[in-house]
N, C-alpha and C. Protein backbone atom coordinates (compact mmCIF):
# COMPACT_ATOMS: atom_id res chain seq x y z
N UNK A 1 -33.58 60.32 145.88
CA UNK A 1 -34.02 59.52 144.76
C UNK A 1 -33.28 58.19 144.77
N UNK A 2 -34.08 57.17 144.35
CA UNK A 2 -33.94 55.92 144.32
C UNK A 2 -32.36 56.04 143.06
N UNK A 3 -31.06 55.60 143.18
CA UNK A 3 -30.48 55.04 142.56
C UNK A 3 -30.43 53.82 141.98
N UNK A 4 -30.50 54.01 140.02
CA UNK A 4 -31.07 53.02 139.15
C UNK A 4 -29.75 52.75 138.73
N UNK A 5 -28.32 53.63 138.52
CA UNK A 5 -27.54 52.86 137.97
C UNK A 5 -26.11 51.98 138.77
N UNK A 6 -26.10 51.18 138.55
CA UNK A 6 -24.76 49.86 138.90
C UNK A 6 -23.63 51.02 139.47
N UNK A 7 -22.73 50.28 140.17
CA UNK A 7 -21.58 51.18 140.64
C UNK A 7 -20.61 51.57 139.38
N UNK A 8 -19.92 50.73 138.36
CA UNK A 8 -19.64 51.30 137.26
C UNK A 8 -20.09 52.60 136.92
N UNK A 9 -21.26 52.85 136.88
CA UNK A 9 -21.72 53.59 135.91
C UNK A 9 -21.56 55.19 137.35
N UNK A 10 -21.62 54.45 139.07
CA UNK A 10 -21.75 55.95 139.39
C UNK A 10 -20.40 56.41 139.83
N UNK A 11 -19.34 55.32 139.36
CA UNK A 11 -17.80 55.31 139.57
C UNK A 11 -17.18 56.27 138.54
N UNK A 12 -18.42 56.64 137.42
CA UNK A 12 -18.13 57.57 136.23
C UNK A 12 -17.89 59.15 137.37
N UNK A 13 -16.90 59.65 136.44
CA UNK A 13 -17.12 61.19 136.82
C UNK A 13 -18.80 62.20 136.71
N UNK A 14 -18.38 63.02 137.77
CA UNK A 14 -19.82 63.35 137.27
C UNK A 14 -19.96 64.59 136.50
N UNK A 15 -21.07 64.64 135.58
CA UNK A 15 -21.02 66.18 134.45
C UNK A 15 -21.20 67.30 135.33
N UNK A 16 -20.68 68.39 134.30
CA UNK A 16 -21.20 69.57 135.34
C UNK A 16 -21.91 70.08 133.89
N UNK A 17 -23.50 70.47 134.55
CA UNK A 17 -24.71 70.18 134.03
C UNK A 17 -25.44 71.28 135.34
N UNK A 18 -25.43 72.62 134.74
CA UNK A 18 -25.72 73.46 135.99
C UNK A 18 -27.56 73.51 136.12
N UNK A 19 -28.03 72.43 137.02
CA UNK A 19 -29.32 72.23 136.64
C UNK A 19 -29.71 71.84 137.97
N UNK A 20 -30.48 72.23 138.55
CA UNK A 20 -31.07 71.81 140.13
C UNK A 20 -32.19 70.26 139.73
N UNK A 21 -31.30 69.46 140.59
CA UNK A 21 -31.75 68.07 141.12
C UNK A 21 -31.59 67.32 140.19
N UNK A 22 -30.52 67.42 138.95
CA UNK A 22 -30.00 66.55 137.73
C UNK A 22 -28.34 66.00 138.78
N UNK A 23 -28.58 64.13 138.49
CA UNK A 23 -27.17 63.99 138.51
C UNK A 23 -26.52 63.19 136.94
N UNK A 24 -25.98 63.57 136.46
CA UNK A 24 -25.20 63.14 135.17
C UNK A 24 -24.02 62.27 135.29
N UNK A 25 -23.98 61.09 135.30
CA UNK A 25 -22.46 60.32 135.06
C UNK A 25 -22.06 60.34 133.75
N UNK A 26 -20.77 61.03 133.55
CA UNK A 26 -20.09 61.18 131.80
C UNK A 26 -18.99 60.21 131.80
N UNK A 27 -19.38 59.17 130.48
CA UNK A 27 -18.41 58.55 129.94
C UNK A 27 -17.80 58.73 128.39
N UNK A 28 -16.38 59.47 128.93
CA UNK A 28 -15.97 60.19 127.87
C UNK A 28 -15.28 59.24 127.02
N UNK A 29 -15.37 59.80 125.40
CA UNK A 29 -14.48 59.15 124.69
C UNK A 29 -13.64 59.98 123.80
N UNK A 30 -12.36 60.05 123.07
CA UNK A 30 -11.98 60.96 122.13
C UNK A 30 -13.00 61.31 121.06
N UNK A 31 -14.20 61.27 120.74
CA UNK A 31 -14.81 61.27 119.80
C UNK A 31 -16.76 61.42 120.23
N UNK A 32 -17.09 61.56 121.07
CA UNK A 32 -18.12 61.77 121.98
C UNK A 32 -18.30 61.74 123.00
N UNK A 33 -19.63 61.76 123.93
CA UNK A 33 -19.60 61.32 125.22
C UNK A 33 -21.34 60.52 125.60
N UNK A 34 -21.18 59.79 126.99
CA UNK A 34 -22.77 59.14 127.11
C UNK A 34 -22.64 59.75 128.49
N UNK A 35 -23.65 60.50 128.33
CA UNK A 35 -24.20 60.62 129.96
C UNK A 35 -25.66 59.89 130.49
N UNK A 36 -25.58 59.59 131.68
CA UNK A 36 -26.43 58.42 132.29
C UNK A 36 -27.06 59.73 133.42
N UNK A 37 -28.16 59.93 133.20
CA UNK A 37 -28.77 61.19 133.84
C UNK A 37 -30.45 60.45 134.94
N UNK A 38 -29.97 61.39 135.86
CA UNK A 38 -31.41 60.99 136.61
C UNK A 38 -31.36 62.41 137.11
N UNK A 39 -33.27 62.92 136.88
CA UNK A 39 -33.81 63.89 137.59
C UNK A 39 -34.86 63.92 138.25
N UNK A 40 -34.11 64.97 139.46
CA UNK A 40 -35.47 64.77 140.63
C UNK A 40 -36.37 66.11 140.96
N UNK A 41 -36.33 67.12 139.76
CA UNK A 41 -37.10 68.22 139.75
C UNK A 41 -37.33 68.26 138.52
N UNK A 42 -38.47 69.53 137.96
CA UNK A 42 -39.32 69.77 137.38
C UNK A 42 -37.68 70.19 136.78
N UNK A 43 -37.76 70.24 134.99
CA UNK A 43 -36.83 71.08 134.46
C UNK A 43 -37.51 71.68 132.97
N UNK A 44 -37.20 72.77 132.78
CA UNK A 44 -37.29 73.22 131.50
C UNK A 44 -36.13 73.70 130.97
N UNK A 45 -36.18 72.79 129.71
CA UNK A 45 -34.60 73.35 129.00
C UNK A 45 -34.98 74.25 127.90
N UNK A 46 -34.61 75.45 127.64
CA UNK A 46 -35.35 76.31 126.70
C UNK A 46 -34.40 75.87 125.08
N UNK A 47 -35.04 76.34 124.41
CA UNK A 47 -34.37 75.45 122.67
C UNK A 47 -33.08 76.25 122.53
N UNK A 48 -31.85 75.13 122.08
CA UNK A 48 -30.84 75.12 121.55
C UNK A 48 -30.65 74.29 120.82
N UNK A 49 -29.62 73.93 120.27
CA UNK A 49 -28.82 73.05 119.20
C UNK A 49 -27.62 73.06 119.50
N UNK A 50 -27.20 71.72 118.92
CA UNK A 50 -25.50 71.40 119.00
C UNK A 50 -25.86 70.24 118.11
N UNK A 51 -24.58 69.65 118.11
CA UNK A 51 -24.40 68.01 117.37
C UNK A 51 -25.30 66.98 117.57
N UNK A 52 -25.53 66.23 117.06
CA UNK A 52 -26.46 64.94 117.12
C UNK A 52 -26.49 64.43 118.49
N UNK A 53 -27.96 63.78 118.74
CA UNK A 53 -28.33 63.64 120.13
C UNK A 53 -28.90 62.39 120.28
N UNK A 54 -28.56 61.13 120.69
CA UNK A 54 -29.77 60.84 120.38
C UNK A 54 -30.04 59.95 122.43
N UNK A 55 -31.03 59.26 122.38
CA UNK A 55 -31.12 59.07 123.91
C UNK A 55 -32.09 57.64 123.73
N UNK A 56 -32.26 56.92 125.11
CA UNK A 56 -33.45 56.20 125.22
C UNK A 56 -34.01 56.51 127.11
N UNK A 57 -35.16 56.29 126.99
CA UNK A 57 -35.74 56.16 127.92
C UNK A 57 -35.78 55.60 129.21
N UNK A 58 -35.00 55.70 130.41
CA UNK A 58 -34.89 54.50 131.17
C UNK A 58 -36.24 53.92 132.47
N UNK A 59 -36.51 55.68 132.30
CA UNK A 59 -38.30 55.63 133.38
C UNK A 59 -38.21 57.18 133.30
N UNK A 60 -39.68 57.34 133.57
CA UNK A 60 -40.20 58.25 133.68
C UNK A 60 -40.53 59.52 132.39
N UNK A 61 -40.36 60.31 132.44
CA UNK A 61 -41.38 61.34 130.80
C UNK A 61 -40.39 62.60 130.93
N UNK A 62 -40.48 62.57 129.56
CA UNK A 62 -40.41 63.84 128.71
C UNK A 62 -41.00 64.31 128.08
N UNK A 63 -41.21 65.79 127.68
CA UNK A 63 -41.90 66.33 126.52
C UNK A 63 -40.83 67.32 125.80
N UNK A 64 -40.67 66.71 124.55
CA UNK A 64 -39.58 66.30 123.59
C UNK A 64 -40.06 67.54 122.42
N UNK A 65 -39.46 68.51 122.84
CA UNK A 65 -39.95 69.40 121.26
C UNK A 65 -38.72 69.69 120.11
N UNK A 66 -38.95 68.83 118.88
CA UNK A 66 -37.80 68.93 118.46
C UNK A 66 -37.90 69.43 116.88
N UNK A 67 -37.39 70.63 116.47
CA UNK A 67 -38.06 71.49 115.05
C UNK A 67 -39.60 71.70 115.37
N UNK A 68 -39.79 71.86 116.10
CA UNK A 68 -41.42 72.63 115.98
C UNK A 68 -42.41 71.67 116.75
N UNK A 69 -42.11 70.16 116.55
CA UNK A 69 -42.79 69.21 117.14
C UNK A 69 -42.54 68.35 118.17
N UNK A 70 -43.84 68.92 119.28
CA UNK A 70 -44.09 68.21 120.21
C UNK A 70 -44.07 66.66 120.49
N UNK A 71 -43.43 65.78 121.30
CA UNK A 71 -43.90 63.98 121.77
C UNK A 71 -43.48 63.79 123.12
N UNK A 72 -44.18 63.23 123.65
CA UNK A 72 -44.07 62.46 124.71
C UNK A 72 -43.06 60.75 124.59
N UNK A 73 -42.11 61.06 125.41
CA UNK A 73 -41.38 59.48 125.69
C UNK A 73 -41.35 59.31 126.47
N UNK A 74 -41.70 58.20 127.32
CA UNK A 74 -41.59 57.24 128.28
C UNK A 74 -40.70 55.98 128.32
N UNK A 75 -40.44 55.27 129.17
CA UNK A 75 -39.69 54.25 129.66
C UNK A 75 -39.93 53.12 128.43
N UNK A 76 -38.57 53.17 127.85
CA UNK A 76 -38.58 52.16 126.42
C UNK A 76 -38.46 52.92 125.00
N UNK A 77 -38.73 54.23 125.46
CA UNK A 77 -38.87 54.99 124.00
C UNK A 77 -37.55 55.70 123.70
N UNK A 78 -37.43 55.57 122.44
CA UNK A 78 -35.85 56.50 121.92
C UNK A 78 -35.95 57.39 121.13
N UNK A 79 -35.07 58.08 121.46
CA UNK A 79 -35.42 59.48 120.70
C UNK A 79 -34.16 59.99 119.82
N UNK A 80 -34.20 60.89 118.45
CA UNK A 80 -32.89 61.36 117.81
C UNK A 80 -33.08 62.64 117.47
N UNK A 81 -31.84 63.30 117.71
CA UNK A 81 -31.99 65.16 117.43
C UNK A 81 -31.44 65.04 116.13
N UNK A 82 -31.34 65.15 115.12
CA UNK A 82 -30.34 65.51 114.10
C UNK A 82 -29.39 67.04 114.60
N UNK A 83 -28.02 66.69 114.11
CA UNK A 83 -27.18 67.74 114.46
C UNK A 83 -27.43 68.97 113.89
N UNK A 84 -27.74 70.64 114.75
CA UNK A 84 -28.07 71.65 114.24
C UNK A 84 -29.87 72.13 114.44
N UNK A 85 -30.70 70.84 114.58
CA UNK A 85 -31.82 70.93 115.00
C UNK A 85 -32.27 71.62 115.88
N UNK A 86 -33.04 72.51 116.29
CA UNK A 86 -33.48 73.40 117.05
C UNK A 86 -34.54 72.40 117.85
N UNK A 87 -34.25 72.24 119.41
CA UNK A 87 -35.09 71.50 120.19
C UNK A 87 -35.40 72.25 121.80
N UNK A 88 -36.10 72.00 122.16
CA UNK A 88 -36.35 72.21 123.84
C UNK A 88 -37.06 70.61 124.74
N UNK A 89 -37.35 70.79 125.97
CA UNK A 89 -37.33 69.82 126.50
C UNK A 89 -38.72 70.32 127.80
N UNK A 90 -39.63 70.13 128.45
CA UNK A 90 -39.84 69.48 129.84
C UNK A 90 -39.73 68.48 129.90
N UNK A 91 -38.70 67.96 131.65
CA UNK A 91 -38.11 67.47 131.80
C UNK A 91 -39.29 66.60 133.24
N UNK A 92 -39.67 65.63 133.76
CA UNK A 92 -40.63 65.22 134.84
C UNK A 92 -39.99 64.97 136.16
N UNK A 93 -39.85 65.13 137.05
CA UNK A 93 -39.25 64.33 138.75
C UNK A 93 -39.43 63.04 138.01
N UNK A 94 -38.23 62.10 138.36
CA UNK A 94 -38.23 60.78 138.21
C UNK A 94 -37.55 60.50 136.71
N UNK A 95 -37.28 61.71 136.07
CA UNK A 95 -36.82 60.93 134.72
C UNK A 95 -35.19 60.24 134.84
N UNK A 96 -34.99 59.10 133.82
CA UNK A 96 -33.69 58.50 134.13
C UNK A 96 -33.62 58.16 132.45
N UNK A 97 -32.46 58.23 132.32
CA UNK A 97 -31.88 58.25 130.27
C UNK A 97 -30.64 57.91 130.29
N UNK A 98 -30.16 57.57 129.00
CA UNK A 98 -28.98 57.49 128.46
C UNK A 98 -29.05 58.46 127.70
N UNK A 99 -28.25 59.18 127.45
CA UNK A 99 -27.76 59.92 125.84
C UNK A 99 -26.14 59.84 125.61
N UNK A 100 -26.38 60.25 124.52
CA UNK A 100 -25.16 60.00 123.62
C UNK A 100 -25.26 61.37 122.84
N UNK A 101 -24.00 62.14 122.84
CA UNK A 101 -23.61 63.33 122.48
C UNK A 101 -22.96 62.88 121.28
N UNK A 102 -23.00 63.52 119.85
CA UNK A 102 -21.49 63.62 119.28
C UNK A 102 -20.95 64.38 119.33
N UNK A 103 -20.52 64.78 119.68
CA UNK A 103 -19.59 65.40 120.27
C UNK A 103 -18.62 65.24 121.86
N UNK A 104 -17.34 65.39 121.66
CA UNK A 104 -16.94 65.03 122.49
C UNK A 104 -16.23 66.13 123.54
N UNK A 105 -16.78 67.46 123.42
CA UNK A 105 -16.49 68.05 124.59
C UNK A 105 -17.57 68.97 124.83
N UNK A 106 -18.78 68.48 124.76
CA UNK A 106 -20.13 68.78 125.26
C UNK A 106 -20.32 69.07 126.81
N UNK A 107 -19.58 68.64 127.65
CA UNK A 107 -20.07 68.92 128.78
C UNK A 107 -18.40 68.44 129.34
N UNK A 108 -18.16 69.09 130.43
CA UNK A 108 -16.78 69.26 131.49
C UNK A 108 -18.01 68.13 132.05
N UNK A 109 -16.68 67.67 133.27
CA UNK A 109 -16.47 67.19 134.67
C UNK A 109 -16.55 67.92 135.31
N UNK A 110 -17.34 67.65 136.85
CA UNK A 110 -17.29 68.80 138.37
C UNK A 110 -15.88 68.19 138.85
């Protein structure tokens, strides 16, 4: 897969995010984290919850189910979980995002 982000961003550690053909760069802070994600397989994330989520679009699709309801986002679109919200995800080959966790020990380093 085509690499979309700057060396900064792949100089980040990377998440461990046990997910075939996801790479995650985490930039941690005492108080949350942003991971910069690109995927190159089909993914289904089945519904959970945690802390507030929120993300934008950098290319490619999702189908975003979040409390009961279905949307599609594409490249430009942003999206917000409220914390505790019950959500799931398909995930497309080619998707690339930002998110932003609150929380700040959401995901280890490999």
């Amino acid at each position: 897969m085509k690499e979309i982000f700057p060396d900064p961003i792949t100089n980040l550690p990377r998440a461990d995010i046990p997910l075939n053909g996801l790479t995650a760069y985490l930039s941690q802070s005492e108080t949350h984290q942003i991971l910069f994600m690109q995927f190159e397989e089909d993914i289904e994330l089945p519904e959970h919850s945690h802390e507030s989520q929120w993300g934008i679009v950098l290319d490619g699709r999702i189908d975003l189910t979040v409390d009961g309801v279905v949307k599609t986002y594409v490249k430009g679109d942003r999206y917000f979980i409220p914390a505790g919200v019950k959500h799931s995800a398909k995930i497309y080959p080619g998707y690339t995002d930002i998110t932003f966790f609150n929380e700040k020990d959401r995901y280890n380093t490999k």
